[in-house]
Protein backbone atom coordinates (compact mmCIF):
# COMPACT_ATOMS: atom_id res chain seq x y z
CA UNK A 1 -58.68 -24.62 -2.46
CA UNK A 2 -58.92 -26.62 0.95
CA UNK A 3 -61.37 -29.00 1.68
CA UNK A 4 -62.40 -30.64 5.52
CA UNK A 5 -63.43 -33.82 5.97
CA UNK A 6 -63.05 -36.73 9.13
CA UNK A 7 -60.11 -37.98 9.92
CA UNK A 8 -59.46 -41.55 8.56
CA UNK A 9 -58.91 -43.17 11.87
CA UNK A 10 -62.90 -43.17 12.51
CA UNK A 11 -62.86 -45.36 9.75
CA UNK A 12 -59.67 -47.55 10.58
CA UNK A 13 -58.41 -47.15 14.09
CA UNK A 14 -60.49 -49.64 16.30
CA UNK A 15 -59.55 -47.41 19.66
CA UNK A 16 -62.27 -46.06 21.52
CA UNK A 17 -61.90 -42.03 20.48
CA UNK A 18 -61.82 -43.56 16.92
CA UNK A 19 -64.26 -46.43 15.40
CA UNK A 20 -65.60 -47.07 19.20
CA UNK A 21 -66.91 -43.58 19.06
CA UNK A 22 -69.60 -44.16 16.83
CA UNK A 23 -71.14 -47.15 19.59
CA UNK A 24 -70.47 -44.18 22.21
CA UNK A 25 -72.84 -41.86 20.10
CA UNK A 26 -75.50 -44.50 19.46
CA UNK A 27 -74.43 -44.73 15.91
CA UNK A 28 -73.08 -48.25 13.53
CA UNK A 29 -69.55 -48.53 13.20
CA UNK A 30 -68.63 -48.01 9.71
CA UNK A 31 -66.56 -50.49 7.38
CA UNK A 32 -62.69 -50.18 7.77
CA UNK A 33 -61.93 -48.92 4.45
CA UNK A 34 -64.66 -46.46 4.22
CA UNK A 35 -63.01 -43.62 4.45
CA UNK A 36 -63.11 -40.44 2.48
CA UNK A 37 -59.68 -39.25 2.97
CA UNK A 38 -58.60 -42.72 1.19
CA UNK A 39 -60.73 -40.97 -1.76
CA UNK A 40 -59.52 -37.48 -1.75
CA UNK A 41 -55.97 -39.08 -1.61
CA UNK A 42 -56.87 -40.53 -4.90
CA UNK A 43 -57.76 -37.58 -6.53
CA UNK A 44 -54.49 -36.25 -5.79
CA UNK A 45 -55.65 -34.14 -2.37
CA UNK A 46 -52.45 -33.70 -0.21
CA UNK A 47 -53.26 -34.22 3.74
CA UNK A 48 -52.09 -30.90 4.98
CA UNK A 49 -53.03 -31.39 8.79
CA UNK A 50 -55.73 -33.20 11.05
CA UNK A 51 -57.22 -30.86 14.36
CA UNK A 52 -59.89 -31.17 16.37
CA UNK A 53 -63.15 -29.58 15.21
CA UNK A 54 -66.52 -30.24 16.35
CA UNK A 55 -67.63 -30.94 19.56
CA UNK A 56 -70.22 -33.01 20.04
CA UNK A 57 -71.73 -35.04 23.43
CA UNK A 58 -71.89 -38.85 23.41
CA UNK A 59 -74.27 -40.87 25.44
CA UNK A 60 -73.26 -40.76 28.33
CA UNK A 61 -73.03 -36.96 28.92
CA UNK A 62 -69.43 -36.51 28.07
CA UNK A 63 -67.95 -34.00 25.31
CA UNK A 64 -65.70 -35.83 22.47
CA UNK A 65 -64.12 -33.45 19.61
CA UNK A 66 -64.89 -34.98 15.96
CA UNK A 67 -60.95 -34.40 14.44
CA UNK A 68 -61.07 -33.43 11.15
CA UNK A 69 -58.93 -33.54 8.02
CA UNK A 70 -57.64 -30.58 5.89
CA UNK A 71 -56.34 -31.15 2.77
CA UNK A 72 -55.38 -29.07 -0.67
């Protein structure tokens, strides 16, 4: 079994393709710390690999890719 979810960095990393995304969408930053990855992690999940998923357009018109966990 595999399961997706965001990459932790949207949660931790304060660069702009990271937690600064969220202002860029029109959206609240969330808590560092917040992350579900952190949670699989503890349920014994194993991070298999992190890609680029979604697109999605921010405010100002350009495209941004949402990267997204895998783990088993």
């Amino acid at each position: 079994m595999t399961l997706h979810t965001t990459s932790r960095r949207y949660a931790e990393d304060d660069g702009d393709d990271w937690r600064g995304l969220y202002a860029r969408r029109g959206l609240p930053t969330p808590q560092k710390g917040s992350s579900n990855e952190d949670w699989y992690a503890r349920m014994g999940y194993v991070k298999w690999k992190e890609e680029p998923r979604y697109p999605d357009r921010l405010l100002d018109g350009t495209e941004a890719r949402t990267r997204e966990e895998r783990a088993f």
